[in-house]
Protein backbone atom coordinates (compact mmCIF):
# COMPACT_ATOMS: atom_id res chain seq x y z
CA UNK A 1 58.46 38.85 134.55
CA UNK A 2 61.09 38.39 137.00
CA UNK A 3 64.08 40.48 137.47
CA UNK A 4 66.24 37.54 136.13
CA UNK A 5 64.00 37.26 132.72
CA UNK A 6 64.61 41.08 132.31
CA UNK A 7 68.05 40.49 132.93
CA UNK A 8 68.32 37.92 129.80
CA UNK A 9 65.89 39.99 127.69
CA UNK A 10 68.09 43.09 128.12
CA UNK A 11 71.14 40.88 127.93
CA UNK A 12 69.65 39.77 124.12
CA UNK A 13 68.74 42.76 122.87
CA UNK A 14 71.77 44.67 124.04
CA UNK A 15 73.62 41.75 122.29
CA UNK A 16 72.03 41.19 119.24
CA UNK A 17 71.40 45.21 118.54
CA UNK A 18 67.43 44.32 118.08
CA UNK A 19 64.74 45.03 120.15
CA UNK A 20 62.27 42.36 121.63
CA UNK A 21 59.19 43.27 119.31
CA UNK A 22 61.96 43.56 116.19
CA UNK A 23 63.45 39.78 117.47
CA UNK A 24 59.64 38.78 117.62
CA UNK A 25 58.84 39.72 113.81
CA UNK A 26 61.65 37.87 112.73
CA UNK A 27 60.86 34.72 114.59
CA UNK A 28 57.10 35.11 112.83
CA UNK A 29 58.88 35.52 109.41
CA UNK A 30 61.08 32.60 109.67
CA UNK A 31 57.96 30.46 110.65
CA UNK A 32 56.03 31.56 108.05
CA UNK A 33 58.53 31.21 105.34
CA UNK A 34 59.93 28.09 106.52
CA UNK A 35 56.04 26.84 106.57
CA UNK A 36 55.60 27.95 102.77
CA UNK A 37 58.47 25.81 102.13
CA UNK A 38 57.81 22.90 104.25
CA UNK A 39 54.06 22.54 102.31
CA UNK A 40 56.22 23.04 99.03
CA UNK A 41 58.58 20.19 99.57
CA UNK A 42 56.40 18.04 101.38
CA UNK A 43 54.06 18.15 97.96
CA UNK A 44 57.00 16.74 95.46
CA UNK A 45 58.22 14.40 98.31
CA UNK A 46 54.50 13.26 97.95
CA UNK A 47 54.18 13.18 94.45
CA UNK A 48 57.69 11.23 93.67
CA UNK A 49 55.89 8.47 96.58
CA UNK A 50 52.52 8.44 95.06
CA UNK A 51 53.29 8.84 91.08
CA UNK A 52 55.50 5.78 89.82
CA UNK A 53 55.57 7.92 86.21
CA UNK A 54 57.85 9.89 87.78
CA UNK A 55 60.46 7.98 89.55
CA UNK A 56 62.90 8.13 87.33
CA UNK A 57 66.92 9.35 87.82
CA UNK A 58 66.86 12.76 87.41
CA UNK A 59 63.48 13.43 89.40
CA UNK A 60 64.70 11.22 91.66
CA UNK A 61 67.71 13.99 92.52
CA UNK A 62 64.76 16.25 92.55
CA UNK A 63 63.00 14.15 95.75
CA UNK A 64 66.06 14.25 97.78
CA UNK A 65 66.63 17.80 97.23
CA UNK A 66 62.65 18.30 98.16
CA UNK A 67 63.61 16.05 101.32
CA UNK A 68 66.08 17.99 102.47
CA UNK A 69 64.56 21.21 102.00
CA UNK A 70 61.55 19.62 104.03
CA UNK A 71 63.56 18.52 107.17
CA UNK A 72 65.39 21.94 106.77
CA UNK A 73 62.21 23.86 107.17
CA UNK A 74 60.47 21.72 109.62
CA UNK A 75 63.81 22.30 111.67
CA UNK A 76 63.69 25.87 111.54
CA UNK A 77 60.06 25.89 112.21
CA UNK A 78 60.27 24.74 115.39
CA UNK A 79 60.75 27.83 116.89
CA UNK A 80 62.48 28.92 120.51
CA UNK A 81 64.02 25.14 121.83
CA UNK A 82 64.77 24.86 125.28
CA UNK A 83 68.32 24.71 126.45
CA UNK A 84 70.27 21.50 125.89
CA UNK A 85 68.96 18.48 124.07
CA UNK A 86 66.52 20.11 122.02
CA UNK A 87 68.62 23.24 121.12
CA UNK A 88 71.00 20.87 119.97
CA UNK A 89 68.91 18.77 117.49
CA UNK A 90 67.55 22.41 115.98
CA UNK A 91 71.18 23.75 115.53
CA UNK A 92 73.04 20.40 114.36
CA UNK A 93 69.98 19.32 111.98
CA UNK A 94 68.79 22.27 110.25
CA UNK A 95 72.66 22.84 109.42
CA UNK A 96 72.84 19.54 107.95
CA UNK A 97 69.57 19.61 105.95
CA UNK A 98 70.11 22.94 104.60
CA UNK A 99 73.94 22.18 103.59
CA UNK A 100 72.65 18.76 101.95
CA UNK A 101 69.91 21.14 99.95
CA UNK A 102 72.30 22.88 98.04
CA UNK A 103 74.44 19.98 97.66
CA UNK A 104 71.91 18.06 95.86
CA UNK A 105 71.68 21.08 93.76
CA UNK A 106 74.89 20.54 92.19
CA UNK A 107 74.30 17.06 91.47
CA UNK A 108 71.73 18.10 89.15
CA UNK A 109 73.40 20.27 87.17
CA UNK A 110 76.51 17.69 86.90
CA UNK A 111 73.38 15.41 85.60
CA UNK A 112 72.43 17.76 82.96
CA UNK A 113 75.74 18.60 82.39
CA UNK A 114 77.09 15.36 81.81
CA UNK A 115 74.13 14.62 80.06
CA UNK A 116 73.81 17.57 77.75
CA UNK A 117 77.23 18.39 77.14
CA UNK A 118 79.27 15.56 77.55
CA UNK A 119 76.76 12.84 75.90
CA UNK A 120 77.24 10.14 78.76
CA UNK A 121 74.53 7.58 79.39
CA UNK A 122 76.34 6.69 82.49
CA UNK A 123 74.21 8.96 85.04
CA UNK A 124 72.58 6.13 86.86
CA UNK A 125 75.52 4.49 87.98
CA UNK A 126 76.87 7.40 90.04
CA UNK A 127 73.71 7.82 92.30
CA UNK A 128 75.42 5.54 95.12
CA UNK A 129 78.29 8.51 94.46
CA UNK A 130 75.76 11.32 94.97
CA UNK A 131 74.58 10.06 98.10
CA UNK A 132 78.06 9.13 99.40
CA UNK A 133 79.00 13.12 98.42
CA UNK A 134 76.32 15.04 99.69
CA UNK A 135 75.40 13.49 103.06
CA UNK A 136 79.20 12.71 103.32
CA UNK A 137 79.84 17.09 103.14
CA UNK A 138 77.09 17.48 104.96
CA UNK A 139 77.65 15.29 108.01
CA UNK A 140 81.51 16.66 107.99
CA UNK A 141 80.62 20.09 107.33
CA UNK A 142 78.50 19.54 110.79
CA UNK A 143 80.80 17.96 112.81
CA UNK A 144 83.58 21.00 111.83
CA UNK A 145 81.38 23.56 112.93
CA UNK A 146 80.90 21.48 116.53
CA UNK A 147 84.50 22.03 116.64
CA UNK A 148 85.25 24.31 119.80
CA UNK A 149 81.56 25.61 119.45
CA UNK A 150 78.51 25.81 121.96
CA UNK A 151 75.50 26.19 120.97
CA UNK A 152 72.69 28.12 122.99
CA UNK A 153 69.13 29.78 122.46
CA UNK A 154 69.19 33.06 121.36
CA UNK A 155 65.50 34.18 120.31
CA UNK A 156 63.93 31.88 117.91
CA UNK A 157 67.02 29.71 116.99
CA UNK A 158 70.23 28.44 118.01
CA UNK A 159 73.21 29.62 116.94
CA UNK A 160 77.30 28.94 117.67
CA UNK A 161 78.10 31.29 120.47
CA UNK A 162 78.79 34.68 119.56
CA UNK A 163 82.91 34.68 119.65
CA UNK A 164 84.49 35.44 116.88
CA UNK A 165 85.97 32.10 116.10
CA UNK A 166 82.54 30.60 116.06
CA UNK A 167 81.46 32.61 113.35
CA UNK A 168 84.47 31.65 111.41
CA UNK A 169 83.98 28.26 111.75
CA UNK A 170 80.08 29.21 110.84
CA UNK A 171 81.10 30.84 107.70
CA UNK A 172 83.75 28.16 106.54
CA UNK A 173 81.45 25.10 107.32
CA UNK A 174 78.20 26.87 105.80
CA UNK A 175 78.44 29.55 103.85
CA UNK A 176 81.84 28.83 101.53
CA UNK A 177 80.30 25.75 100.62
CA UNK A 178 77.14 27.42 99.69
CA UNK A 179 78.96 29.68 97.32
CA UNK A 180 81.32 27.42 96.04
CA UNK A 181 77.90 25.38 94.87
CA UNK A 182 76.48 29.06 93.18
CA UNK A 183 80.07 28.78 91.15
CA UNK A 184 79.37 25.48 90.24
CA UNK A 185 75.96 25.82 89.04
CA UNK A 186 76.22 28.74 87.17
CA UNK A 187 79.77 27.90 85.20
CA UNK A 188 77.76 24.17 84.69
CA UNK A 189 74.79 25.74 83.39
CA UNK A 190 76.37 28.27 81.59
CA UNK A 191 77.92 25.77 79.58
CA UNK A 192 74.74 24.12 78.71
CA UNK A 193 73.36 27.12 77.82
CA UNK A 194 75.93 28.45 75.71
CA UNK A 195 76.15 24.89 73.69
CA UNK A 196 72.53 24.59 73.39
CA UNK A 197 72.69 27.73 71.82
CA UNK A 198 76.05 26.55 69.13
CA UNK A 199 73.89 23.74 68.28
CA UNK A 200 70.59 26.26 67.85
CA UNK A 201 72.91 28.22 65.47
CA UNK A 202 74.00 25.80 63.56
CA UNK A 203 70.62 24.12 63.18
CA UNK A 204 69.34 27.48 61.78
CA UNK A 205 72.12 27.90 59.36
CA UNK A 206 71.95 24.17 58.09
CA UNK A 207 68.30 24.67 57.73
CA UNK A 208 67.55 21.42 59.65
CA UNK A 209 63.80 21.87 59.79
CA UNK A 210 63.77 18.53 62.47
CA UNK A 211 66.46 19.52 64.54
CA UNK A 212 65.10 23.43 64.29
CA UNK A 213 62.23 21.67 66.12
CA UNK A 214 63.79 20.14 68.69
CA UNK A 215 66.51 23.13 69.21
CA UNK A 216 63.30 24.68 69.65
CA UNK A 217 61.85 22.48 72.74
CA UNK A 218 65.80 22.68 74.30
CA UNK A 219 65.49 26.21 74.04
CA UNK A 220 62.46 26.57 76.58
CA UNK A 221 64.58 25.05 78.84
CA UNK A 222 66.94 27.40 78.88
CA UNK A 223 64.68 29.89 80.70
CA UNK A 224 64.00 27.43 83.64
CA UNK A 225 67.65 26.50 83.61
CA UNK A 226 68.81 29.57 83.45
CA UNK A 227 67.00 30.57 87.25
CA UNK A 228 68.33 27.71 88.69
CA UNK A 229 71.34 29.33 90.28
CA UNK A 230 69.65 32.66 91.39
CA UNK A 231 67.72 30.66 93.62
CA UNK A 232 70.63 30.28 95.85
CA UNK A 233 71.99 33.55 94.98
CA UNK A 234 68.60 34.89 96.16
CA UNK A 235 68.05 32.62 98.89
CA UNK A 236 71.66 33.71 100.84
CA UNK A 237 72.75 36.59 99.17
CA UNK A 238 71.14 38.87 102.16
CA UNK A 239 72.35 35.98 104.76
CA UNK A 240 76.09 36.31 103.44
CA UNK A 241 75.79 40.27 103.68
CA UNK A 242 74.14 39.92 107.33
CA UNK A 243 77.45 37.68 107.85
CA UNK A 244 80.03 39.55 106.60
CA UNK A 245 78.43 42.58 108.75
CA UNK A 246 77.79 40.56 112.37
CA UNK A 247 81.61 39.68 111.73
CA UNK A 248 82.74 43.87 111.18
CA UNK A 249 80.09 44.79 113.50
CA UNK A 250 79.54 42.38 115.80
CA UNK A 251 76.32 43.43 118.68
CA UNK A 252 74.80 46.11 115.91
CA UNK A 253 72.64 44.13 113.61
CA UNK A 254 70.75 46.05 110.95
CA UNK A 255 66.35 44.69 111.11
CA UNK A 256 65.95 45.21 107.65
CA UNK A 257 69.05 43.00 106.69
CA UNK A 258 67.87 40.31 109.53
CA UNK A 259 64.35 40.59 107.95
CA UNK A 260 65.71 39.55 104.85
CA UNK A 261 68.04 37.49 105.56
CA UNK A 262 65.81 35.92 107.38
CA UNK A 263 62.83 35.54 104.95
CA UNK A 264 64.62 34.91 102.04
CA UNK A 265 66.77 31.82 103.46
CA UNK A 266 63.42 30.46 104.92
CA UNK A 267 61.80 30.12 101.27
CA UNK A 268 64.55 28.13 99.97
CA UNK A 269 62.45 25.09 99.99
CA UNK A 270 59.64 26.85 98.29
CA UNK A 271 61.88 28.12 95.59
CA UNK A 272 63.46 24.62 95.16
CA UNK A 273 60.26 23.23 94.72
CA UNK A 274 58.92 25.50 92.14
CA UNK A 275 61.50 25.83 89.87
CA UNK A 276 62.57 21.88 89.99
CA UNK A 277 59.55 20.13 91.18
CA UNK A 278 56.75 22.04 89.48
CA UNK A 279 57.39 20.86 86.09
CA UNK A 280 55.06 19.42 83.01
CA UNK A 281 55.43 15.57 84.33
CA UNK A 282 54.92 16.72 87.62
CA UNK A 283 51.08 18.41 86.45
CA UNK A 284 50.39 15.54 84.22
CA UNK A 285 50.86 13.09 86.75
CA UNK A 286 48.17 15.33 88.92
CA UNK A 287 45.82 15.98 86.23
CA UNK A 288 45.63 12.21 85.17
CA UNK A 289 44.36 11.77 88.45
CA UNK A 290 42.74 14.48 89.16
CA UNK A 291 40.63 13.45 85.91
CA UNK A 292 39.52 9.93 87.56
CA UNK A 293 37.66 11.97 90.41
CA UNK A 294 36.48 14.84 87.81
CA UNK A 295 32.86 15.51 86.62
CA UNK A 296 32.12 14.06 83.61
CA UNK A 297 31.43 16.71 81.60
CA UNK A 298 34.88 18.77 82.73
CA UNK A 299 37.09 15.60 81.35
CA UNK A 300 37.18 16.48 78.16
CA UNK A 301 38.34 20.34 78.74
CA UNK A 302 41.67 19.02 81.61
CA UNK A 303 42.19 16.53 78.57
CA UNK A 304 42.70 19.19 76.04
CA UNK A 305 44.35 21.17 78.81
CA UNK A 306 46.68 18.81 80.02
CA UNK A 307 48.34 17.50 76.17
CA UNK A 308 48.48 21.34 75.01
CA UNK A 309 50.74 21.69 78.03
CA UNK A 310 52.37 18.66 77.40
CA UNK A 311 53.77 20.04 73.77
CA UNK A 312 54.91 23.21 74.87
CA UNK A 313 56.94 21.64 77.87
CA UNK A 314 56.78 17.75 78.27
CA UNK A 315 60.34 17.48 76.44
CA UNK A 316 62.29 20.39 77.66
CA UNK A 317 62.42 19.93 81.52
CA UNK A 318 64.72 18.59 83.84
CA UNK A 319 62.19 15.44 84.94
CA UNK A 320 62.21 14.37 80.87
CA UNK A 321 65.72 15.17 80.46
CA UNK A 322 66.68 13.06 76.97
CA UNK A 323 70.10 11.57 75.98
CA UNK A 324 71.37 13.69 73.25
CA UNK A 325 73.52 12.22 71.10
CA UNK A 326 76.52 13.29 69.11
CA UNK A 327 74.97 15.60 66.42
């Protein structure tokens, strides 16, 4: 190594507070993580394209939310871009992706919640809305942070330089939108919840054995719905801290935070895909075709398999999300 590379190294670490074997584990975490959730949403992107059973409005929220997380993480996979062009595309476009991630997140629980709560039917015709909205705030939320901003390599990624106005401008264009999405999901699905519950209630006191059935089925749901907004929390709650601390103590990052922050933002996409992807249609879809391929003699058991699991779940997830009507 030169004297000029030592130069830069030193330069980095004295800048950034980490040492070069510390800078090196995080750029393995991030690959790793962002690798789990590339596979993750690359599989729902796949099965919305192969599995026509499932194309329907509110799984179709589901793909682009899978799509974005994919482009986010095969962004941020790409690992140490060379000055210019390159560093560029990795800074601008995994901004973009990951802000149109969350995005889509809230347009699924204004789905359910207009759904749910509200009893419209009228979903469907605000997709061209939902697109218009989220890559709309995402393009602009890009384009503000360009705003008087450079970016350069530092390590694995490429970040606005390290003035103190850039990281404003990072924090207003990324990270108050984030949170102002965690708001919105959890007051939106708190008020699902909580009327999902009235109507439980009252089904119990009325003695309604039908609707004590299907209260039933909506109140499965609640325990996937109820996760929905800790995956963000989780996801950027270490990120926001690591933030908030590079801003009061800007050169003396903490490895444990970065590793963290780090990890945790990188399995985003894996999250997403779990909790909104992996769902009963989802498996069905996969286990009808599985069962064209499967031995003979193992048909009958992923048969028996496969409709048990449908009447536990098939009616109480997002993908078979019913009209409810006035009760």
């Amino acid at each position: 190594m030169d004297s000029r590379k030592l130069v830069v190294s030193a330069a980095v670490q004295s800048s950034s507070g980490l040492t070069v074997r510390e800078r090196r584990i995080l750029t393995s975490v991030n690959a790793g993580a962002s690798a789990l959730s590339l596979a993750g949403s690359a599989f729902i992107v796949l099965c919305y394209l192969l599995f026509k059973d499932l194309r329907k409005f509110p799984f179709k929220l589901v793909f682009f939310l899978a799509l974005s997380d994919m482009f986010c993480s095969l962004f941020n996979i790409i690992g140490d871009p060379s000055k210019g062009f390159f560093c560029y595309a990795q800074g601008y476009s995994t901004h973009f992706f990951c802000v149109a991630s969350f995005m889509w997140t809230t347009t699924i629980a204004f789905t359910l919640h207009r759904t749910v709560v509200r009893h419209k039917t009228d979903v469907e015709d605000l997709g061209p809305m939902f697109h218009l909205y989220v890559w709309g705030t995402s393009l602009a939320m890009t384009i503000m942070r360009s705003i008087g901003n450079d970016y350069d390599q530092f390590g694995a990624w490429c970040w606005t330089q390290t003035g103190r106005t850039g990281k404003v401008i990072h924090f207003m264009t990324f990270y108050a939108p984030l949170w102002g999405a965690i708001l919105f999901n959890g007051v939106t699905y708190f008020q699902v919840i909580r009327m999902i519950n009235n109507a439980t209630r009252m089904a119990v006191g009325m003695s309604d054995r039908s609707y004590q059935f299907d209260a039933r089925a909506d109140m499965k749901a609640l325990n996937r719905w109820g996760y929905y907004p800790l995956i963000l929390i989780g996801s950027w709650a270490f990120g926001t801290i690591n933030r908030i601390h590079d801003f009061v103590e800007p050169g003396h990052e903490i490895f444990w935070l970065s590793f963290l922050d780090v990890g945790m933002a990188a399995l985003m996409g894996l999250f997403n895909s779990i909790a909104y992807g992996l769902n009963s249609s989802v498996r069905r879809a996969i286990c009808e075709r599985l069962e064209l391929c499967w031995p003979e003699r193992y048909r009958s058991w992923l048969s028996s398999y496969v409709k048990l699991r449908d009447q536990q779940q098939a009616e109480s997830e997002l993908v078979s999300l019913k009209v409810q009507d006035q009760r």
